[in-house]
C-alpha atoms as a PDB file:
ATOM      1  CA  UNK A   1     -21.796 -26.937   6.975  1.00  0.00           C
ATOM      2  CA  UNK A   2     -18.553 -28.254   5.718  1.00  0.00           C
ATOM      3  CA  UNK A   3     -15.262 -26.675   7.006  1.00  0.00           C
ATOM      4  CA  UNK A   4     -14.889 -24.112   3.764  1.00  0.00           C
ATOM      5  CA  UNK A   5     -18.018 -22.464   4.845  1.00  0.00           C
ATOM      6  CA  UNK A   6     -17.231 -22.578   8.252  1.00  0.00           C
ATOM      7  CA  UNK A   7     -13.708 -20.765   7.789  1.00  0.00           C
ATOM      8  CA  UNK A   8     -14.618 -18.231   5.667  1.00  0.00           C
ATOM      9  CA  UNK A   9     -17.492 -17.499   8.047  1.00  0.00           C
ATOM     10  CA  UNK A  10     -15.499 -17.434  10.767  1.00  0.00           C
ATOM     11  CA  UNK A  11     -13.129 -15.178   8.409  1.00  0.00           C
ATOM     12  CA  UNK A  12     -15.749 -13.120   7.929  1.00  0.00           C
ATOM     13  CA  UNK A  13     -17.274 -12.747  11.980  1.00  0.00           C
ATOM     14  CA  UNK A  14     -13.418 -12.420  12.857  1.00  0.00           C
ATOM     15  CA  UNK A  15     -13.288  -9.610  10.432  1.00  0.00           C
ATOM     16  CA  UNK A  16     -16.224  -7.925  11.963  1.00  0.00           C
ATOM     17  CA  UNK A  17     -15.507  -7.882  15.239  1.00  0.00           C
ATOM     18  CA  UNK A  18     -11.691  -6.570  14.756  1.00  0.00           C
ATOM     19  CA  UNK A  19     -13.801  -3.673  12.701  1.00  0.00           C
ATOM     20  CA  UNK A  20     -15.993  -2.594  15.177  1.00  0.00           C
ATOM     21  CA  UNK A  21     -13.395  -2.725  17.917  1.00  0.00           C
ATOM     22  CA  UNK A  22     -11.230  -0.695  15.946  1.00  0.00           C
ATOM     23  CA  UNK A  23     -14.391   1.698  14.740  1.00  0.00           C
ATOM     24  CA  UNK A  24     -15.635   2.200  18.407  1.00  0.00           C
ATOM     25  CA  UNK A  25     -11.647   3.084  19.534  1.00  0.00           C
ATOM     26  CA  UNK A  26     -10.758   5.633  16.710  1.00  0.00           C
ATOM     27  CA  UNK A  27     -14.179   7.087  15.639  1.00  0.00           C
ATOM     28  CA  UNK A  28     -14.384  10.521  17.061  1.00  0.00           C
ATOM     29  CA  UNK A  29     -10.797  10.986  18.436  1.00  0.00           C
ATOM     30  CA  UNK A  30      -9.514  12.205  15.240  1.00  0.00           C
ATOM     31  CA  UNK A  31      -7.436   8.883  15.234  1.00  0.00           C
ATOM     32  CA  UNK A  32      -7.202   6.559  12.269  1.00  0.00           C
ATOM     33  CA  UNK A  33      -9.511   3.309  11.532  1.00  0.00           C
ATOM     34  CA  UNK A  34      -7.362   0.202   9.782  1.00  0.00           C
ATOM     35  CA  UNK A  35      -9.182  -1.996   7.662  1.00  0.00           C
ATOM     36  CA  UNK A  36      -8.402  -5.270   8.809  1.00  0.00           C
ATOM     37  CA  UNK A  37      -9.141  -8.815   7.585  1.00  0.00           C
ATOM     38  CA  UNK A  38      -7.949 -12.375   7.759  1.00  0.00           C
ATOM     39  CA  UNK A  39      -7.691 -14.305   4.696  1.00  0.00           C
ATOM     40  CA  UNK A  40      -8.608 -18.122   5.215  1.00  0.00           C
ATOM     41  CA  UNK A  41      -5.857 -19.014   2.199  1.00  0.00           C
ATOM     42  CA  UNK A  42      -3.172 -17.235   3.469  1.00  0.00           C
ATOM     43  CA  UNK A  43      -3.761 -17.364   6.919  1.00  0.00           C
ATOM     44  CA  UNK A  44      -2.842 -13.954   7.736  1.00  0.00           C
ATOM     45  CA  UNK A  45      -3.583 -10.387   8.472  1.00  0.00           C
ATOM     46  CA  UNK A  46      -4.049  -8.031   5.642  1.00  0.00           C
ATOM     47  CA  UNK A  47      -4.288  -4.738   6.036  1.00  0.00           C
ATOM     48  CA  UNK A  48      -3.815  -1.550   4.359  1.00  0.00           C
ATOM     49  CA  UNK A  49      -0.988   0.686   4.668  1.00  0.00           C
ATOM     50  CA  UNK A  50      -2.128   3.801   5.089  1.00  0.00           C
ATOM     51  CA  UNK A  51      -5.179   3.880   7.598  1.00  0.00           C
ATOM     52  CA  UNK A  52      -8.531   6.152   6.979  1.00  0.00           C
ATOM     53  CA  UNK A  53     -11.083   7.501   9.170  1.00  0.00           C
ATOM     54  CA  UNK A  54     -13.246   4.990   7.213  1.00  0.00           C
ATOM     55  CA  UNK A  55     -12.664   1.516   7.857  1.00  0.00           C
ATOM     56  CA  UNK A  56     -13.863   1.117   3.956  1.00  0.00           C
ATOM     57  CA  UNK A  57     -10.865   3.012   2.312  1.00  0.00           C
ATOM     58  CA  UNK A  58     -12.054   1.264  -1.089  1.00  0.00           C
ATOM     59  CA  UNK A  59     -15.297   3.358  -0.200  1.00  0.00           C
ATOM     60  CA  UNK A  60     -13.970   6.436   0.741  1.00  0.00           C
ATOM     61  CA  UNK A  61     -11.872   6.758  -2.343  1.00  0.00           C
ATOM     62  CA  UNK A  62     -14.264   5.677  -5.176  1.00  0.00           C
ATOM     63  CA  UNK A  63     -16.507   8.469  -3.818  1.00  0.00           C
ATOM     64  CA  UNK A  64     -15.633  11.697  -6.142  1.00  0.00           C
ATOM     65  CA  UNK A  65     -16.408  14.641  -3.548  1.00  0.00           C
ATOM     66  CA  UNK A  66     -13.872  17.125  -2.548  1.00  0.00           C
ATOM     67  CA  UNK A  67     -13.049  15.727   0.431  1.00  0.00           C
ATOM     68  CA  UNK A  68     -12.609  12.263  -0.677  1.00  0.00           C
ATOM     69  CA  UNK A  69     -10.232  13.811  -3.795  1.00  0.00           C
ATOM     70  CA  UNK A  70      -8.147  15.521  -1.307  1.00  0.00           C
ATOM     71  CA  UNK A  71      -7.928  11.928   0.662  1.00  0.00           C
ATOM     72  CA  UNK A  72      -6.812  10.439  -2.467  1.00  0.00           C
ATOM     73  CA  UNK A  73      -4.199  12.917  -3.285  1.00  0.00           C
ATOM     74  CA  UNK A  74      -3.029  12.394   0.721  1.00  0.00           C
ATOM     75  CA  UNK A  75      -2.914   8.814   0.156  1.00  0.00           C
ATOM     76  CA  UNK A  76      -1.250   8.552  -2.721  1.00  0.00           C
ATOM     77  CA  UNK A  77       1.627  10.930  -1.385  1.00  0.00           C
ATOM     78  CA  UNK A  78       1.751   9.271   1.847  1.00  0.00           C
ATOM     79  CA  UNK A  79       2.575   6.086  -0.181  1.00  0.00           C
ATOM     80  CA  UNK A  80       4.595   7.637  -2.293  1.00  0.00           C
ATOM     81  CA  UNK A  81       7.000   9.250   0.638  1.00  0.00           C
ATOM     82  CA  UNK A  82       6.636   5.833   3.060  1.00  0.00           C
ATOM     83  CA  UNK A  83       8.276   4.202   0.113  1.00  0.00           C
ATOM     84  CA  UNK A  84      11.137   5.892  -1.313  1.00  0.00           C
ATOM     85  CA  UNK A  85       9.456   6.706  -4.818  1.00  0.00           C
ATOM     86  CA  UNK A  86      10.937   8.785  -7.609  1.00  0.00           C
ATOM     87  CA  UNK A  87       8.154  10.964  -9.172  1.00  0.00           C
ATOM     88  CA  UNK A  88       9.297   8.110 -12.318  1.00  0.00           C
ATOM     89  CA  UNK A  89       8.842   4.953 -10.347  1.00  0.00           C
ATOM     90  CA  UNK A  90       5.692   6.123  -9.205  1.00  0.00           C
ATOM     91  CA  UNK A  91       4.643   7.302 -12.304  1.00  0.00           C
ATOM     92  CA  UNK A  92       5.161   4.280 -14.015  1.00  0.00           C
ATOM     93  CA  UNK A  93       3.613   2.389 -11.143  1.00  0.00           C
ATOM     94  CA  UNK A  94       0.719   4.430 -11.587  1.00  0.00           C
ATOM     95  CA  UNK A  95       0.746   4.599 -14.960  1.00  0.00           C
ATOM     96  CA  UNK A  96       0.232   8.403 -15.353  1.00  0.00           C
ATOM     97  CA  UNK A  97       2.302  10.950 -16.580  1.00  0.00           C
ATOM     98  CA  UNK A  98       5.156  12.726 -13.953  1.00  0.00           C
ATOM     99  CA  UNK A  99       2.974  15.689 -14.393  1.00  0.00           C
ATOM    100  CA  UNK A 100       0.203  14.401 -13.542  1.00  0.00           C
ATOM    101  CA  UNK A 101       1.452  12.754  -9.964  1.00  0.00           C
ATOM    102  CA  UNK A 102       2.747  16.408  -9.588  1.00  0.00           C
ATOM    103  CA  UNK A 103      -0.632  17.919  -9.510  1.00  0.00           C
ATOM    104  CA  UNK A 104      -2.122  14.903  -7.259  1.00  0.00           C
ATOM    105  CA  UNK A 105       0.821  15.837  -4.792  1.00  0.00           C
ATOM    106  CA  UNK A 106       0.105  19.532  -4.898  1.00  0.00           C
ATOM    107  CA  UNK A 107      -2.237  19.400  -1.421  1.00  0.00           C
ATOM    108  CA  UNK A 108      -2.578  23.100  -1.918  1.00  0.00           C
ATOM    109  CA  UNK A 109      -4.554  22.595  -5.443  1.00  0.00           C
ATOM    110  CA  UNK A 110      -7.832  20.602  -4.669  1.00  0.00           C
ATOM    111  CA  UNK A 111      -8.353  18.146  -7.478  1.00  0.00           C
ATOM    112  CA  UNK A 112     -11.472  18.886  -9.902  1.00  0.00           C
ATOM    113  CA  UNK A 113     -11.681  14.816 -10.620  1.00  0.00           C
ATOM    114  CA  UNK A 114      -9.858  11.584 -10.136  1.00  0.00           C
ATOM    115  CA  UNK A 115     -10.474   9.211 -12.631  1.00  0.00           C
ATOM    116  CA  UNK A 116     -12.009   5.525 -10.974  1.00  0.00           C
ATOM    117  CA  UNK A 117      -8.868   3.976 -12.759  1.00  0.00           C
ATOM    118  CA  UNK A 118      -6.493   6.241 -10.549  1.00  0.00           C
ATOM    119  CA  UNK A 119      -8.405   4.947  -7.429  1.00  0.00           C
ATOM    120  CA  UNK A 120      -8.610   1.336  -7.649  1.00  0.00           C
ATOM    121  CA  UNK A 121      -5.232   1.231  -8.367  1.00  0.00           C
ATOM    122  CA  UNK A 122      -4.038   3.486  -5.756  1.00  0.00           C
ATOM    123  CA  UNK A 123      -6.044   1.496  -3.431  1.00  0.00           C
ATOM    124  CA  UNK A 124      -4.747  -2.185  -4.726  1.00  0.00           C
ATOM    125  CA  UNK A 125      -1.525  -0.583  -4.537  1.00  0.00           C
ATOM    126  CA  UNK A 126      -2.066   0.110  -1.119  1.00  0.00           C
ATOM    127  CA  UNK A 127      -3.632  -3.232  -0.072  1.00  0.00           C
ATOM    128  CA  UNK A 128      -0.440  -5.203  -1.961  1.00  0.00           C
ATOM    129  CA  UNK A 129       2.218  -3.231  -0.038  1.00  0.00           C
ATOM    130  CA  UNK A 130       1.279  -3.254   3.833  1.00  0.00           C
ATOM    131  CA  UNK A 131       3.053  -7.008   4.686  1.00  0.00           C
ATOM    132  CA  UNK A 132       6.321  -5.068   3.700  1.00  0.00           C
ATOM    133  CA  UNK A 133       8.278  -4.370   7.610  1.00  0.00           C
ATOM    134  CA  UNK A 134       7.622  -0.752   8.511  1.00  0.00           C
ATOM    135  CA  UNK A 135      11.299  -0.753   9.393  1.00  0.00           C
ATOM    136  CA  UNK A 136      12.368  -1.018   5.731  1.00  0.00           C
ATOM    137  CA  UNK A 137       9.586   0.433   3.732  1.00  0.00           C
ATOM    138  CA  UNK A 138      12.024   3.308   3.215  1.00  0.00           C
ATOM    139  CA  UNK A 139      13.954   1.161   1.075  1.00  0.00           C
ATOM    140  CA  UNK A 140      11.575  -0.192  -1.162  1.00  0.00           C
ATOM    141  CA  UNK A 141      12.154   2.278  -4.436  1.00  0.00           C
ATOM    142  CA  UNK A 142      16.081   1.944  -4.001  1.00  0.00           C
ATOM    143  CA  UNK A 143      15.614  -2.403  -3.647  1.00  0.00           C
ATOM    144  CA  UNK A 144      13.459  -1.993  -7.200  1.00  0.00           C
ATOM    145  CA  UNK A 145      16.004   0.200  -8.530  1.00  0.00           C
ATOM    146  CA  UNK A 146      18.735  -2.775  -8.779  1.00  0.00           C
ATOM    147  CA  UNK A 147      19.081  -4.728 -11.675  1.00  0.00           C
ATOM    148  CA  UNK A 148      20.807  -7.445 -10.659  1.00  0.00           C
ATOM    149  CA  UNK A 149      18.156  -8.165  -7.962  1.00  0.00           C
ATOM    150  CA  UNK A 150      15.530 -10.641  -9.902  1.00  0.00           C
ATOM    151  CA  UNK A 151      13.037 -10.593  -7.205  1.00  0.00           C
ATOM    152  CA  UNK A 152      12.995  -6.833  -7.571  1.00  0.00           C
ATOM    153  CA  UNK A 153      12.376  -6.874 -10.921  1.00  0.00           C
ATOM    154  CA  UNK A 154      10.021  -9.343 -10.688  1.00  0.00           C
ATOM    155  CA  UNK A 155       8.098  -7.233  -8.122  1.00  0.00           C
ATOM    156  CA  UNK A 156       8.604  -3.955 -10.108  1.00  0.00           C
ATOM    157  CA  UNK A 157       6.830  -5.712 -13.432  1.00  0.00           C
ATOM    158  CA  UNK A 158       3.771  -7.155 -11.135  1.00  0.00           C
ATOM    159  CA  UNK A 159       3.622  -3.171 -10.313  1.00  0.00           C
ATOM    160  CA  UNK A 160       3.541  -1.453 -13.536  1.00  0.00           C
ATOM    161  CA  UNK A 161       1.150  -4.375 -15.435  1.00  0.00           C
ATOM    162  CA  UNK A 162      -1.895  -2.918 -16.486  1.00  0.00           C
ATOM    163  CA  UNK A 163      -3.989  -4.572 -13.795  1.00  0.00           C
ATOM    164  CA  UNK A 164      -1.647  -5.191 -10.449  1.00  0.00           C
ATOM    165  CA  UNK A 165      -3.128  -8.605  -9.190  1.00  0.00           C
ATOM    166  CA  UNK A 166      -2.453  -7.662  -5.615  1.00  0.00           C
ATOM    167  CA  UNK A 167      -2.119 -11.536  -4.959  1.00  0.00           C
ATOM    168  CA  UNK A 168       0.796 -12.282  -6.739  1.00  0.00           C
ATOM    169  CA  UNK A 169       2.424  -9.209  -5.192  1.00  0.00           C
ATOM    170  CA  UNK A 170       1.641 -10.619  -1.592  1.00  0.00           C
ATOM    171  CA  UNK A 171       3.386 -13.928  -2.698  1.00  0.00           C
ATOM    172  CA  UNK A 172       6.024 -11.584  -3.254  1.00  0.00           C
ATOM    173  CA  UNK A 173       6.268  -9.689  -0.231  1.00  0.00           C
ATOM    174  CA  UNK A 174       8.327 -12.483   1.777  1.00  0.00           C
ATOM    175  CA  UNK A 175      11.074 -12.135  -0.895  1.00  0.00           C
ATOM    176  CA  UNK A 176      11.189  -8.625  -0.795  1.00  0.00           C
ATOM    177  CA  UNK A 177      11.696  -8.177   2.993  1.00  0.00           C
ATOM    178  CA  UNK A 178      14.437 -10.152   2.501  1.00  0.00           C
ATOM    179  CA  UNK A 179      15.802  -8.327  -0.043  1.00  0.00           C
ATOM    180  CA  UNK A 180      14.824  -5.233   1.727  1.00  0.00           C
ATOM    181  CA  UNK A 181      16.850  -6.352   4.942  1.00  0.00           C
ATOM    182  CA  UNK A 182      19.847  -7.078   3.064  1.00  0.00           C
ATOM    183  CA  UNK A 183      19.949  -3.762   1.966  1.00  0.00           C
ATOM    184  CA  UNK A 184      19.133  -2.177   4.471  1.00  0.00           C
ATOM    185  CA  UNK A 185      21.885  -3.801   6.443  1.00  0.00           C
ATOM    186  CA  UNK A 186      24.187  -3.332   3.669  1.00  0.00           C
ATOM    187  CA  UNK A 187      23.559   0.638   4.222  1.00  0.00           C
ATOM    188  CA  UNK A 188      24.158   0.492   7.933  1.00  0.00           C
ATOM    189  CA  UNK A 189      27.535  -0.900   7.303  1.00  0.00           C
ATOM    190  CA  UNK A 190      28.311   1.392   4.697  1.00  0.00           C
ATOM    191  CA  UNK A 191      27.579   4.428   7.338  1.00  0.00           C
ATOM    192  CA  UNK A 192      29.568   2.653  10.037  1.00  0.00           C
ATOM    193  CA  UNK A 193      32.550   2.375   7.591  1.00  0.00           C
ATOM    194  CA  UNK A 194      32.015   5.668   6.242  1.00  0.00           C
ATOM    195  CA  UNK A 195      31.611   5.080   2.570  1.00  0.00           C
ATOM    196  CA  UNK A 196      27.927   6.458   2.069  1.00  0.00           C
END
């Protein structure tokens, strides 16, 4: 066996055994499962944002029932809130109309259908976003907003192509924590001097 094989197996066994740990902890307790994996390129944990009581989230949302429509529209307004979005950022991230993410945020109005489209890239959305710092997630929507900032727009155009290719948003993710820091220290200062 030549060391490829043997890495991704050992990818793969690694990714197994932090699944079951994590599936014999949180099943039952009403606690959340993360799906969690280490990718042999990168070298690094990747995991989604927003954990499920199924340790297959991809799963759990390309299932249509009821309950899994009302975890979709939970999802997608947890993500939406951890991150700062105006309904029009998020709309054109998700490529829907503002209307539309109205009704999937409306937790009191069970969905009748989610389109598989809706789902995989909710889901890819949420896969490409969890290396950003919990810390600063907040300031995500405001760091897009700018500009001036090229990373930002950079990031905001791999988020609104037809297809997000969740890889070159992890590349990414490095240069936005940056970013993110800097403005998120840039904030602080403004409180502390009283301008915001």
């Amino acid at each position: 066996m030549n060391n490829e094989s043997q890495n991704l197996l050992m990818g793969s066994t690694t990714t197994l055994n932090v699944g079951l740990v994590l599936s014999a902890l949180f099943l039952g307790t009403g606690g959340s499962a993360a799906s969690i994996s280490i990718n042999p390129d990168r070298g690094v944990y990747s995991q989604a944002i927003i954990a499920n009581n199924s340790s297959d989230l991809a799963k759990v949302l390309n299932d249509d029932t009821s309950g899994n429509r009302r975890e979709f529209q939970k999802l997608s307004l947890q993500i939406f809130e951890t991150f700062g979005f105006s309904i029009k950022q998020y709309s054109e991230i998700m490529q829907v109309t503002r209307a539309t993410i109205y009704k999937w945020h409306n937790l009191n109005a069970p969905l009748k259908k989610v389109q598989s489209k809706n789902r995989d890239r909710l889901n890819t959305l949420n896969d490409s976003l969890f290396g950003i710092k919990e810390s600063r997630r907040k300031y995500f929507a405001n760091w897009l907003r700018n500009p001036l900032d090229e990373n930002a727009n950079l990031v905001f155009s791999l988020l609104t192509n037809k297809k997000i290719h969740s890889d070159s948003v992890i590349e990414q993710i490095k240069n936005v924590n940056i970013g993110l820091h800097s403005l998120k220290t840039s904030n602080e200062l403004d409180k502390l001097l009283g301008l915001s």
